[in-house]
PDB file of N, CA and C in Angstrom:
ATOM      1  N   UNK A   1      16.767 -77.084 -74.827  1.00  0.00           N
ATOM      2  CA  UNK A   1      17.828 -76.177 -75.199  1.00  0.00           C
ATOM      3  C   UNK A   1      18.771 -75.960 -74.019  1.00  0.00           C
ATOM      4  N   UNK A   2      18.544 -76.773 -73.059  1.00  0.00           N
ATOM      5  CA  UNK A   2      19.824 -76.998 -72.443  1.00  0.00           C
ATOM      6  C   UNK A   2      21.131 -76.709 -72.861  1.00  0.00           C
ATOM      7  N   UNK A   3      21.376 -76.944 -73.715  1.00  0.00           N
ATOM      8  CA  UNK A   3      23.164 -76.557 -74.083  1.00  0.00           C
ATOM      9  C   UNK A   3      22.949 -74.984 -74.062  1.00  0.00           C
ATOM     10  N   UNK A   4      21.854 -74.117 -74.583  1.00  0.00           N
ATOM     11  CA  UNK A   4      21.969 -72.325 -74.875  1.00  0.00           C
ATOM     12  C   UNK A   4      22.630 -72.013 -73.700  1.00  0.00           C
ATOM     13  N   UNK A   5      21.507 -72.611 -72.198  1.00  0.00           N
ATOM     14  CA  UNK A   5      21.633 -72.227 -71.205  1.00  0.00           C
ATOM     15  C   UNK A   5      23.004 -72.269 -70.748  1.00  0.00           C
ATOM     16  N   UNK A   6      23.497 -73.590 -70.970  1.00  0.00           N
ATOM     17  CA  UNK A   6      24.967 -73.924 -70.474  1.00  0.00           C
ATOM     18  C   UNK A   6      26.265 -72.336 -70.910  1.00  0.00           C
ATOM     19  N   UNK A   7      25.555 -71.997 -72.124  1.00  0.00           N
ATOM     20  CA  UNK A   7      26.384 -71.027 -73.054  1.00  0.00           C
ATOM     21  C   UNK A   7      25.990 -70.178 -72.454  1.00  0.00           C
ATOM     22  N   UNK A   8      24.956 -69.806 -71.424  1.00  0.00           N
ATOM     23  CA  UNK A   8      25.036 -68.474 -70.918  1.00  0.00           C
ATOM     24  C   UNK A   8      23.970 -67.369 -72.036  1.00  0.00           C
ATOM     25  N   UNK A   9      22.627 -68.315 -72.444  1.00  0.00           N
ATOM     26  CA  UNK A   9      22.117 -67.349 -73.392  1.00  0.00           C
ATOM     27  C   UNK A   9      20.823 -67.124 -72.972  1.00  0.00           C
ATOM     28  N   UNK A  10      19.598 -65.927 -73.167  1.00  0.00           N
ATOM     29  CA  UNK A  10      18.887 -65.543 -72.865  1.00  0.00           C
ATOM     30  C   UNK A  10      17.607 -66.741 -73.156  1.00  0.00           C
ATOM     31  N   UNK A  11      16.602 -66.570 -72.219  1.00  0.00           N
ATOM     32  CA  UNK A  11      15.585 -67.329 -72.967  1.00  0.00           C
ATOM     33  C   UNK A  11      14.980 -67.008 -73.989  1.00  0.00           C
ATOM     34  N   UNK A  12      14.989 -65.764 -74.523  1.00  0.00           N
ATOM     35  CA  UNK A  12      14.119 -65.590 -75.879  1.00  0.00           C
ATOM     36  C   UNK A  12      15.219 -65.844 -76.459  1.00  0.00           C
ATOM     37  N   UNK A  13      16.507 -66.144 -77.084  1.00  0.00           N
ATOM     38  CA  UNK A  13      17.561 -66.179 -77.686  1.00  0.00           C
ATOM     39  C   UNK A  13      17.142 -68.260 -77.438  1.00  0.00           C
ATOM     40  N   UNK A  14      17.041 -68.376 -76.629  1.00  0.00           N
ATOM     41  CA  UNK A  14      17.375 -69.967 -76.491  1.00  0.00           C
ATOM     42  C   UNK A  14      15.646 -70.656 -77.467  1.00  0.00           C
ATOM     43  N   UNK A  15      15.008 -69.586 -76.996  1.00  0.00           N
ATOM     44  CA  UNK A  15      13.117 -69.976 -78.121  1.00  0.00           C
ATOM     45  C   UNK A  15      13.848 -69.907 -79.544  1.00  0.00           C
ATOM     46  N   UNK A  16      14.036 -68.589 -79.851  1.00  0.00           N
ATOM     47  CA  UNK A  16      14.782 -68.395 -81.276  1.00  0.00           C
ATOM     48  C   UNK A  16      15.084 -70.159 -81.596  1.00  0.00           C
ATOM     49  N   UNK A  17      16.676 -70.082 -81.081  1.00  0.00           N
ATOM     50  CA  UNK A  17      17.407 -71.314 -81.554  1.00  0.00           C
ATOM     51  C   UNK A  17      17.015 -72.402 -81.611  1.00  0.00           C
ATOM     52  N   UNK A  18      15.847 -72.605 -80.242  1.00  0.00           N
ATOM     53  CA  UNK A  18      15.190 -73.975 -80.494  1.00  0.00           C
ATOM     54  C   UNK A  18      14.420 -74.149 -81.491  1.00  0.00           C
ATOM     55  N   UNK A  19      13.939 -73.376 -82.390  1.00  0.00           N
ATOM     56  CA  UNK A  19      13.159 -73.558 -83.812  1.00  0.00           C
ATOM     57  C   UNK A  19      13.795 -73.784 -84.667  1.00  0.00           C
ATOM     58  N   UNK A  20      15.221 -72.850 -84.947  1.00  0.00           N
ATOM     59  CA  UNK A  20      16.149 -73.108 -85.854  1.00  0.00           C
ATOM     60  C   UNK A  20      16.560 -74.576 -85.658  1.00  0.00           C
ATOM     61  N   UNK A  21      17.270 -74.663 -84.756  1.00  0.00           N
ATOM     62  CA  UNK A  21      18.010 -76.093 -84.645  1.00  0.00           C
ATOM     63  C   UNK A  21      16.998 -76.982 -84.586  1.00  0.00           C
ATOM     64  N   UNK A  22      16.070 -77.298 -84.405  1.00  0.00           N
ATOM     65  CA  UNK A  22      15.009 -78.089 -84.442  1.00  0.00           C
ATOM     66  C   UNK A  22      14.943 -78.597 -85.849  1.00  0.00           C
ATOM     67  N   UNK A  23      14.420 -77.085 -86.730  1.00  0.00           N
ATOM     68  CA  UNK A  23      14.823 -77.174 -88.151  1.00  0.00           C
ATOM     69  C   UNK A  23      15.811 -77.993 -88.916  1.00  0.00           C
ATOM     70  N   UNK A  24      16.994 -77.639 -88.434  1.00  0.00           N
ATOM     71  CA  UNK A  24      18.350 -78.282 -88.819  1.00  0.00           C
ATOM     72  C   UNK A  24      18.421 -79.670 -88.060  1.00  0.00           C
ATOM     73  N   UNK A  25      17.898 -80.166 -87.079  1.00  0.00           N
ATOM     74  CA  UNK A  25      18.025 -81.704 -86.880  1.00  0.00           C
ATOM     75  C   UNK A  25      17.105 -82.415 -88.096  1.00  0.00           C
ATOM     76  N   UNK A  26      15.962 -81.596 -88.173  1.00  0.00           N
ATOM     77  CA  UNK A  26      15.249 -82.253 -89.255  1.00  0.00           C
ATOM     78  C   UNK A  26      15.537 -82.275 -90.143  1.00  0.00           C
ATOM     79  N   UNK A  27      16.342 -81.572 -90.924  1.00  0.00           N
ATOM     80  CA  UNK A  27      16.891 -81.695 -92.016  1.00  0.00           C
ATOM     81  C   UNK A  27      18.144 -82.842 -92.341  1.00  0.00           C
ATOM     82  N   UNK A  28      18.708 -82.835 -91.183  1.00  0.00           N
ATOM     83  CA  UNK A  28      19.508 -83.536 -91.105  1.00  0.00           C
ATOM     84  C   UNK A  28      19.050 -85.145 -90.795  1.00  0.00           C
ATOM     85  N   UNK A  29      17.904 -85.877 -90.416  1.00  0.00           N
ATOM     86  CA  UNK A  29      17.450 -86.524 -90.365  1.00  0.00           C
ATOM     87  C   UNK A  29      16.797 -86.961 -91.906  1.00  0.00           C
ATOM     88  N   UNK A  30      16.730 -86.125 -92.316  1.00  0.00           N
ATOM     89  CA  UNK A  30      16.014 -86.317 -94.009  1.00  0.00           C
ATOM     90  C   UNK A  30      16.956 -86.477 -94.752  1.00  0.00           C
ATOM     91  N   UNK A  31      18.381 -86.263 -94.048  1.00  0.00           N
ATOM     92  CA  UNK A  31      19.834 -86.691 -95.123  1.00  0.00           C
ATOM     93  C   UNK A  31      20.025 -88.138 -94.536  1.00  0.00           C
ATOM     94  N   UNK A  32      19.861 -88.719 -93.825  1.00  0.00           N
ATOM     95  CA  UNK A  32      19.921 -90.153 -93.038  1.00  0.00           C
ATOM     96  C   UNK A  32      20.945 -90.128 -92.236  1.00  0.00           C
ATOM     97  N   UNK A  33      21.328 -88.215 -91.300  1.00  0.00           N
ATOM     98  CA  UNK A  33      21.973 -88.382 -90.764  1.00  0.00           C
ATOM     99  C   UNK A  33      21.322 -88.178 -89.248  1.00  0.00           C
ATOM    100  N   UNK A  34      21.215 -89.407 -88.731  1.00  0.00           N
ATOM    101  CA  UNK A  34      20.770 -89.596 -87.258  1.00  0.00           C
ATOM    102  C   UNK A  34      21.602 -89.382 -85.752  1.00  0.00           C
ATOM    103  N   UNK A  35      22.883 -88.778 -85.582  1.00  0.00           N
ATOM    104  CA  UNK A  35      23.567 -89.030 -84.833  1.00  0.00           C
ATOM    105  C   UNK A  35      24.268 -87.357 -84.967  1.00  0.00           C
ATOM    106  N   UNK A  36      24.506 -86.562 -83.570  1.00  0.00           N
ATOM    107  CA  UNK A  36      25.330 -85.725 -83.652  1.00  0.00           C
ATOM    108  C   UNK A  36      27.043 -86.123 -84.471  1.00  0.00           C
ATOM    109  N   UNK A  37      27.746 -87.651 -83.964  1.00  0.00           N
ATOM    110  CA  UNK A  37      28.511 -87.838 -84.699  1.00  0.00           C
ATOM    111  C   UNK A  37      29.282 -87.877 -85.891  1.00  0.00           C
ATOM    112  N   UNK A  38      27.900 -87.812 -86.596  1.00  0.00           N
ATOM    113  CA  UNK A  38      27.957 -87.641 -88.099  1.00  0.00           C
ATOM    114  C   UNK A  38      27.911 -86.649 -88.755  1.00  0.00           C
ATOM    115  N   UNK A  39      28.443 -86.088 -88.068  1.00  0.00           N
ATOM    116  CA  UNK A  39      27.721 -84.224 -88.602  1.00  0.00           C
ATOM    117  C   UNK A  39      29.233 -83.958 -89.051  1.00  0.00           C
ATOM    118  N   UNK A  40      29.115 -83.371 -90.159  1.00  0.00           N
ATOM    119  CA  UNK A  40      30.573 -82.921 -90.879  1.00  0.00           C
ATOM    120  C   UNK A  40      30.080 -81.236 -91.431  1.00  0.00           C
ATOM    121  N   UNK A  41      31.165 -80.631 -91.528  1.00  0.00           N
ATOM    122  CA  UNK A  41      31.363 -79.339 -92.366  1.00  0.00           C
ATOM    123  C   UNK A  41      30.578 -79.251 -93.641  1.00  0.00           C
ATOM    124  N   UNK A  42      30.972 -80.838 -94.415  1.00  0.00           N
ATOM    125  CA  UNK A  42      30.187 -80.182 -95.621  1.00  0.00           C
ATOM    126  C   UNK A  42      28.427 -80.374 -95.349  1.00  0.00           C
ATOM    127  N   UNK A  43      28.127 -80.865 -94.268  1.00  0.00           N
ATOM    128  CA  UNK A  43      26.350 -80.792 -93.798  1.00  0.00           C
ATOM    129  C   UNK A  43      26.325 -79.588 -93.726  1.00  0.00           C
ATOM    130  N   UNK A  44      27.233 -79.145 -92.847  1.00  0.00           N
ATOM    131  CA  UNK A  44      26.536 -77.822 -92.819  1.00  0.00           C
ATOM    132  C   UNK A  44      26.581 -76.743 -93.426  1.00  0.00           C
ATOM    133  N   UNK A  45      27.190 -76.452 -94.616  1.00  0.00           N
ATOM    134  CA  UNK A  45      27.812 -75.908 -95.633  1.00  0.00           C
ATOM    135  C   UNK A  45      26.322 -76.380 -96.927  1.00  0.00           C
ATOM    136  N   UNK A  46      26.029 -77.181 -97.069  1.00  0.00           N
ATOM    137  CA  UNK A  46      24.934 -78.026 -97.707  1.00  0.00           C
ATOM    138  C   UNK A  46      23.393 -77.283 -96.878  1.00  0.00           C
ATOM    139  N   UNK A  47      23.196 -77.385 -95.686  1.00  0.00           N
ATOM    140  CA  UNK A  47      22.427 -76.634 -95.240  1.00  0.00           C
ATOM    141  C   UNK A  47      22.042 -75.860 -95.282  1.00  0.00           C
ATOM    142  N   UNK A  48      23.134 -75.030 -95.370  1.00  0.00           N
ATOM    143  CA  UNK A  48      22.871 -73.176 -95.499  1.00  0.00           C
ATOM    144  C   UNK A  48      22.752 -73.244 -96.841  1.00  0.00           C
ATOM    145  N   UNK A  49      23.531 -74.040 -98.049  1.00  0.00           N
ATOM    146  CA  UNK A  49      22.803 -73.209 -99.128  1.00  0.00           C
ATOM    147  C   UNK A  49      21.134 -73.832 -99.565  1.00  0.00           C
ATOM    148  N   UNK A  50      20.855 -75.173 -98.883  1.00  0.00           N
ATOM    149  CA  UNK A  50      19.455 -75.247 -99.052  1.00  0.00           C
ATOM    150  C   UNK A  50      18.465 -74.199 -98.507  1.00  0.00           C
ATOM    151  N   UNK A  51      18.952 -73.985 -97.397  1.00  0.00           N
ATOM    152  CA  UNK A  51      17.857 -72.509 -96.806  1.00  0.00           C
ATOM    153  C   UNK A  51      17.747 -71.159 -97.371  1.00  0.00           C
ATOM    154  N   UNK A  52      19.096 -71.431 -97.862  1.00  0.00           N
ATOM    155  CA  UNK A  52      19.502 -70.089 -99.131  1.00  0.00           C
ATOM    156  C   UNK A  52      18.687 -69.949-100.050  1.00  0.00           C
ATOM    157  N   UNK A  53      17.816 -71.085-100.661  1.00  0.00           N
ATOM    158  CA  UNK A  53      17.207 -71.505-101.851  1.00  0.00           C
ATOM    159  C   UNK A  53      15.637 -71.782-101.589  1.00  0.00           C
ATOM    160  N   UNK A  54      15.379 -72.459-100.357  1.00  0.00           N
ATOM    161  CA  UNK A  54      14.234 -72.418 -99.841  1.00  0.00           C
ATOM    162  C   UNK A  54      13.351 -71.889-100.284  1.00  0.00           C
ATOM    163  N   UNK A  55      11.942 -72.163-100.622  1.00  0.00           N
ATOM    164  CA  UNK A  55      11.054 -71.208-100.705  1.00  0.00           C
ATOM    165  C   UNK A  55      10.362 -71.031 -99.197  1.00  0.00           C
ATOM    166  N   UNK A  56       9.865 -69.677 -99.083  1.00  0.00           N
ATOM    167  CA  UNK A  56       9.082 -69.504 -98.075  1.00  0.00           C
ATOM    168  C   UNK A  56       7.514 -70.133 -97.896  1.00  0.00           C
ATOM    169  N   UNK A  57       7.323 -70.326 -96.471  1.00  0.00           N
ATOM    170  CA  UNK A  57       6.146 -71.255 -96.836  1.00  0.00           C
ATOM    171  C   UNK A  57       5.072 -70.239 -96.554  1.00  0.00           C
ATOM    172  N   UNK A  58       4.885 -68.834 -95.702  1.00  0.00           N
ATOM    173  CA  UNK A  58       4.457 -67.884 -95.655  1.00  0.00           C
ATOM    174  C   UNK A  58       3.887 -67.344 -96.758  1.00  0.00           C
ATOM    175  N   UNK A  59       5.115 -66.902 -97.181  1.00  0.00           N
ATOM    176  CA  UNK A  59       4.733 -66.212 -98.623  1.00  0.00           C
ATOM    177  C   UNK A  59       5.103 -66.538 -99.700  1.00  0.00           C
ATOM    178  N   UNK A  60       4.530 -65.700-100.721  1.00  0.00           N
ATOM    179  CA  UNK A  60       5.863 -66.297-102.095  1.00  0.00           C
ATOM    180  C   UNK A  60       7.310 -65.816-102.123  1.00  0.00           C
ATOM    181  N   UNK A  61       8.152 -66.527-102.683  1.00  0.00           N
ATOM    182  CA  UNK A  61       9.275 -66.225-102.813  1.00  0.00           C
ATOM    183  C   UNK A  61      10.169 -66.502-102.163  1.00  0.00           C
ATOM    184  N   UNK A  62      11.515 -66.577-101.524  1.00  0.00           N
ATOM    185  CA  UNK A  62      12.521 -67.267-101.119  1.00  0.00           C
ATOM    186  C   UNK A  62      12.254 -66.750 -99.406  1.00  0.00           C
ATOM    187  N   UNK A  63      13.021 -67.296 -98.676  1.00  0.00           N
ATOM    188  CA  UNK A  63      13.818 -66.749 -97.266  1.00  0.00           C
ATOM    189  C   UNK A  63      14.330 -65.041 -97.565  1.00  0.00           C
ATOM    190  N   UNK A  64      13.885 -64.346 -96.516  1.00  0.00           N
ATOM    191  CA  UNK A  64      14.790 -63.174 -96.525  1.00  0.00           C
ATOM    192  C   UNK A  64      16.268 -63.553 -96.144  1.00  0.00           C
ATOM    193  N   UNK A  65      17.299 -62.108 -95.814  1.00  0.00           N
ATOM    194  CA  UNK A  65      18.494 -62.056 -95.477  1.00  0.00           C
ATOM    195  C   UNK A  65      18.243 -62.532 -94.209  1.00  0.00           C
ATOM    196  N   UNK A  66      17.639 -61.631 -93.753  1.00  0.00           N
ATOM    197  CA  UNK A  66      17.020 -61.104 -92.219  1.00  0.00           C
ATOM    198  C   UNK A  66      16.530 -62.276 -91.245  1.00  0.00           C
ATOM    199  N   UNK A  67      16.265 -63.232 -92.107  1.00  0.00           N
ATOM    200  CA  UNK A  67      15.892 -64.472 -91.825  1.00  0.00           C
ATOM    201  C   UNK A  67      16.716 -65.313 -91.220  1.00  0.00           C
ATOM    202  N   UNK A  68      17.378 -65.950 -92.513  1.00  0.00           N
ATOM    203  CA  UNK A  68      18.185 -67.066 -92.381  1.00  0.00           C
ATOM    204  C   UNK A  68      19.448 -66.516 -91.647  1.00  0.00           C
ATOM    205  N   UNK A  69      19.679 -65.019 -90.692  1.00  0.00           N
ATOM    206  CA  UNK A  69      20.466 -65.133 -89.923  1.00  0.00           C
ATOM    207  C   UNK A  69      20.280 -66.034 -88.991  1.00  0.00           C
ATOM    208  N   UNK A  70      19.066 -66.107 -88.484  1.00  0.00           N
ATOM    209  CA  UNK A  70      18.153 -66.953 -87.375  1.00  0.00           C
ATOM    210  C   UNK A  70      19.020 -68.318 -87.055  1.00  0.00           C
ATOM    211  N   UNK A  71      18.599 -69.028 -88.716  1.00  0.00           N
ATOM    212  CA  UNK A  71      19.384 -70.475 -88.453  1.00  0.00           C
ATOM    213  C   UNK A  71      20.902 -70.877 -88.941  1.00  0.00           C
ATOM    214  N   UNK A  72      21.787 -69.872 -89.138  1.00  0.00           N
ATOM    215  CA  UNK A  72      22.716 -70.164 -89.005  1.00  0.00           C
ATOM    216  C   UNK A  72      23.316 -69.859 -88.142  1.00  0.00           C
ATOM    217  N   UNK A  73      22.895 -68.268 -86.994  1.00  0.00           N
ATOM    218  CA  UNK A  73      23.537 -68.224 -85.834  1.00  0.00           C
ATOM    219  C   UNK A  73      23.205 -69.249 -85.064  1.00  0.00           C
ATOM    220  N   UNK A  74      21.591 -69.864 -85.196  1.00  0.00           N
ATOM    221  CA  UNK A  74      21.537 -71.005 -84.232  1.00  0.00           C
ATOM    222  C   UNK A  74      22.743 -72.502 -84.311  1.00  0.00           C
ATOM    223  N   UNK A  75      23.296 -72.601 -85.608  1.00  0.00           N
ATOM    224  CA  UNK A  75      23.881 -73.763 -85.737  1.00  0.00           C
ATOM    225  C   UNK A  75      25.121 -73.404 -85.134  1.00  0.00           C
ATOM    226  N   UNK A  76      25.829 -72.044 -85.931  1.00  0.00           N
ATOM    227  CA  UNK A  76      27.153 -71.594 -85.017  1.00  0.00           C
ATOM    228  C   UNK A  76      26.865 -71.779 -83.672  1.00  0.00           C
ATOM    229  N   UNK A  77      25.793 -71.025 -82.977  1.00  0.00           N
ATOM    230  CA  UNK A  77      26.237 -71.508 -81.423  1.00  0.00           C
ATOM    231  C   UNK A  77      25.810 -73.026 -81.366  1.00  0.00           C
ATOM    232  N   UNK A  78      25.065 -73.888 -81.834  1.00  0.00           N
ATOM    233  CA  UNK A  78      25.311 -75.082 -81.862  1.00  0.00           C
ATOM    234  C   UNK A  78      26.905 -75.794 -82.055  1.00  0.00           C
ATOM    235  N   UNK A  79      27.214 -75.437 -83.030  1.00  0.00           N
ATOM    236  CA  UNK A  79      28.813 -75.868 -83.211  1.00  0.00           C
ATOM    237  C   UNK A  79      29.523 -75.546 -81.623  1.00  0.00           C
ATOM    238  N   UNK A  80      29.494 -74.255 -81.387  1.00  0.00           N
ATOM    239  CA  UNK A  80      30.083 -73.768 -80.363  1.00  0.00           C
ATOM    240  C   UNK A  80      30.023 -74.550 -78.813  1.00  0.00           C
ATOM    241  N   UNK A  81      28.996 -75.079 -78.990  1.00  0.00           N
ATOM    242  CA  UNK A  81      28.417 -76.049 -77.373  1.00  0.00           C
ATOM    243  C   UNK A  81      29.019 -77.434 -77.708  1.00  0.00           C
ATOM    244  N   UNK A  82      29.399 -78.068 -79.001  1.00  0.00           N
ATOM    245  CA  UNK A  82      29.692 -78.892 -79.350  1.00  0.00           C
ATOM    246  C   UNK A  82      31.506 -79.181 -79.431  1.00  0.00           C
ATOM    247  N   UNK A  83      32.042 -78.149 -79.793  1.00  0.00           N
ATOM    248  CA  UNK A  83      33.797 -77.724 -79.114  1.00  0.00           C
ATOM    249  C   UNK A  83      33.492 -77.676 -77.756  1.00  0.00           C
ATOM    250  N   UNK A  84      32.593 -77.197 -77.392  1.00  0.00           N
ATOM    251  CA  UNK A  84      33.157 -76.944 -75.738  1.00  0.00           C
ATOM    252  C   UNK A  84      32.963 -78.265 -75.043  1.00  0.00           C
ATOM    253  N   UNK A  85      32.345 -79.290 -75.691  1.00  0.00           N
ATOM    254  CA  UNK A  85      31.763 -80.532 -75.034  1.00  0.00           C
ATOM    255  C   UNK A  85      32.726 -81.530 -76.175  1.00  0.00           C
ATOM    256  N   UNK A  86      34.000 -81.320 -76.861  1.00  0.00           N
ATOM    257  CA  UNK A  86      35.093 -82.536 -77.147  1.00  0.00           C
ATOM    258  C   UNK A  86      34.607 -82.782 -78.655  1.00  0.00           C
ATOM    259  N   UNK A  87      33.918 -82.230 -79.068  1.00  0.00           N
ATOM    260  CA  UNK A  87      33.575 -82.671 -80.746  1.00  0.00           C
ATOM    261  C   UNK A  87      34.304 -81.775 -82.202  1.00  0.00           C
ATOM    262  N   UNK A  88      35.771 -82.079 -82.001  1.00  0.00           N
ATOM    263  CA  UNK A  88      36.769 -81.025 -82.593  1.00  0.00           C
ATOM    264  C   UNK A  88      36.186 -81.105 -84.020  1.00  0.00           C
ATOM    265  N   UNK A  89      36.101 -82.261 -84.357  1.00  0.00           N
ATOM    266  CA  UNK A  89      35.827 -82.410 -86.083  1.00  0.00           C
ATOM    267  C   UNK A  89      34.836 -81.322 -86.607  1.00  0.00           C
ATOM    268  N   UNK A  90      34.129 -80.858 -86.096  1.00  0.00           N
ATOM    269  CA  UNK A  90      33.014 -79.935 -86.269  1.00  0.00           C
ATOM    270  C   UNK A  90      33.438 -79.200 -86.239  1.00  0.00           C
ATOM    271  N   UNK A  91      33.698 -77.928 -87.461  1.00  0.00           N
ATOM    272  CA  UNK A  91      34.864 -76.703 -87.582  1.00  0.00           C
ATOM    273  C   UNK A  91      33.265 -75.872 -87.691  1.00  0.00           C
ATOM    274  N   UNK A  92      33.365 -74.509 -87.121  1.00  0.00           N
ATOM    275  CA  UNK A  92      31.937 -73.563 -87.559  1.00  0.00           C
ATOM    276  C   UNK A  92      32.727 -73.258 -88.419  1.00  0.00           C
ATOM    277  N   UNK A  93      31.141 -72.746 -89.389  1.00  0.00           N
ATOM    278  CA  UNK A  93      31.474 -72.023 -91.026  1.00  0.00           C
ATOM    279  C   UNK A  93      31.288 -70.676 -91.231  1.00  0.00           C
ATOM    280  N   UNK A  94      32.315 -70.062 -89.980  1.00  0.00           N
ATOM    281  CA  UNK A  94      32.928 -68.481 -90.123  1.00  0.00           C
ATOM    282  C   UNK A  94      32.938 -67.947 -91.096  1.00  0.00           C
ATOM    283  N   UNK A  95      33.224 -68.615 -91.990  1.00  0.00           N
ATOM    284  CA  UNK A  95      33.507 -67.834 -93.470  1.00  0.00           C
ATOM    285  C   UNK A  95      31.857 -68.170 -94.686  1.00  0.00           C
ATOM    286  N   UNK A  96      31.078 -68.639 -93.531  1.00  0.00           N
ATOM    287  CA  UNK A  96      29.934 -68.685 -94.519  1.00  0.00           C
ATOM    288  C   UNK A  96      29.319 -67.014 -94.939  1.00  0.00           C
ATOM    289  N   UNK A  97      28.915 -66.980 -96.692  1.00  0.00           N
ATOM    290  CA  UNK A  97      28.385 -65.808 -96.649  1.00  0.00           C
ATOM    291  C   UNK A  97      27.052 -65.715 -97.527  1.00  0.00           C
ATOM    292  N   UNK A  98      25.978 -65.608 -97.321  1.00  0.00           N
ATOM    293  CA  UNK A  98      24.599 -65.515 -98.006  1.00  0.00           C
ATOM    294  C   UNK A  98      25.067 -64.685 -99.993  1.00  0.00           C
ATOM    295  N   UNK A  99      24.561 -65.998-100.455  1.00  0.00           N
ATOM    296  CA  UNK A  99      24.873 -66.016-102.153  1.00  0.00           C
ATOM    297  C   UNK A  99      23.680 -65.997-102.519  1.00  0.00           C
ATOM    298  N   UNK A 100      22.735 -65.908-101.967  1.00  0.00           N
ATOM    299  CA  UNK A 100      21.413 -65.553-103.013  1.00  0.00           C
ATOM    300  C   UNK A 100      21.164 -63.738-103.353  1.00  0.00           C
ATOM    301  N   UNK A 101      20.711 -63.751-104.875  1.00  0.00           N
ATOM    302  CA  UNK A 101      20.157 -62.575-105.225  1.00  0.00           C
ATOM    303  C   UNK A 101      18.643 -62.780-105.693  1.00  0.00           C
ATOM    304  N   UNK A 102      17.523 -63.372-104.977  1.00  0.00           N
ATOM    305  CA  UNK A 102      16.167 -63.191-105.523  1.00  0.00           C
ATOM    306  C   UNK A 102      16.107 -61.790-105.703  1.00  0.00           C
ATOM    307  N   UNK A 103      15.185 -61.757-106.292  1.00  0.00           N
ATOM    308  CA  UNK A 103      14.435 -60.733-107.132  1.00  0.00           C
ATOM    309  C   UNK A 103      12.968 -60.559-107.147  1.00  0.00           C
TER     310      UNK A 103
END
């Protein structure tokens, strides 16, 4: 998690993210996308609503709210290390907003 550090972020903040983003490479590896290069808006837009939908493997029932802040702040500051290092195409999804209502 080298890049957190570069960003100036705490080590329990940089543990956090390294699970999340860990998460999200793997996922992204299970789309056959192998390369930071390849990473577009609608991946990550596609991402969040799979985690949105997720079941929990803990317990029954979906991801909390409370949760999946975890891995999308981890990807935003991912995006964020990724502008600062020349990778414009990669827009963060500011305007992402949690659409699940489980019950």
């Amino acid at each position: 998690m080298h890049w957190l550090k570069i960003l100036g972020f705490s080590q329990s903040t940089m543990d956090i993210c390294n699970n999340a983003t860990n998460l999200f490479f793997d996922w992204l590896q299970d789309k056959s996308i192998h390369h930071i290069t390849r990473l577009e808006n609608d991946h990550i837009q596609e991402y969040f609503e799979y985690m949105q939908y997720r079941e929990n493997r803990n317990r029954a029932g979906g991801l909390s709210d409370a949760y999946l802040n975890k891995p999308f702040d981890a990807v935003d500051k991912l995006i964020q290390f990724l502008h600062q290092n020349n990778y414009p195409k990669i827009l963060p999804p500011t305007n992402f907003s949690i659409k699940k209502s489980k019950m």
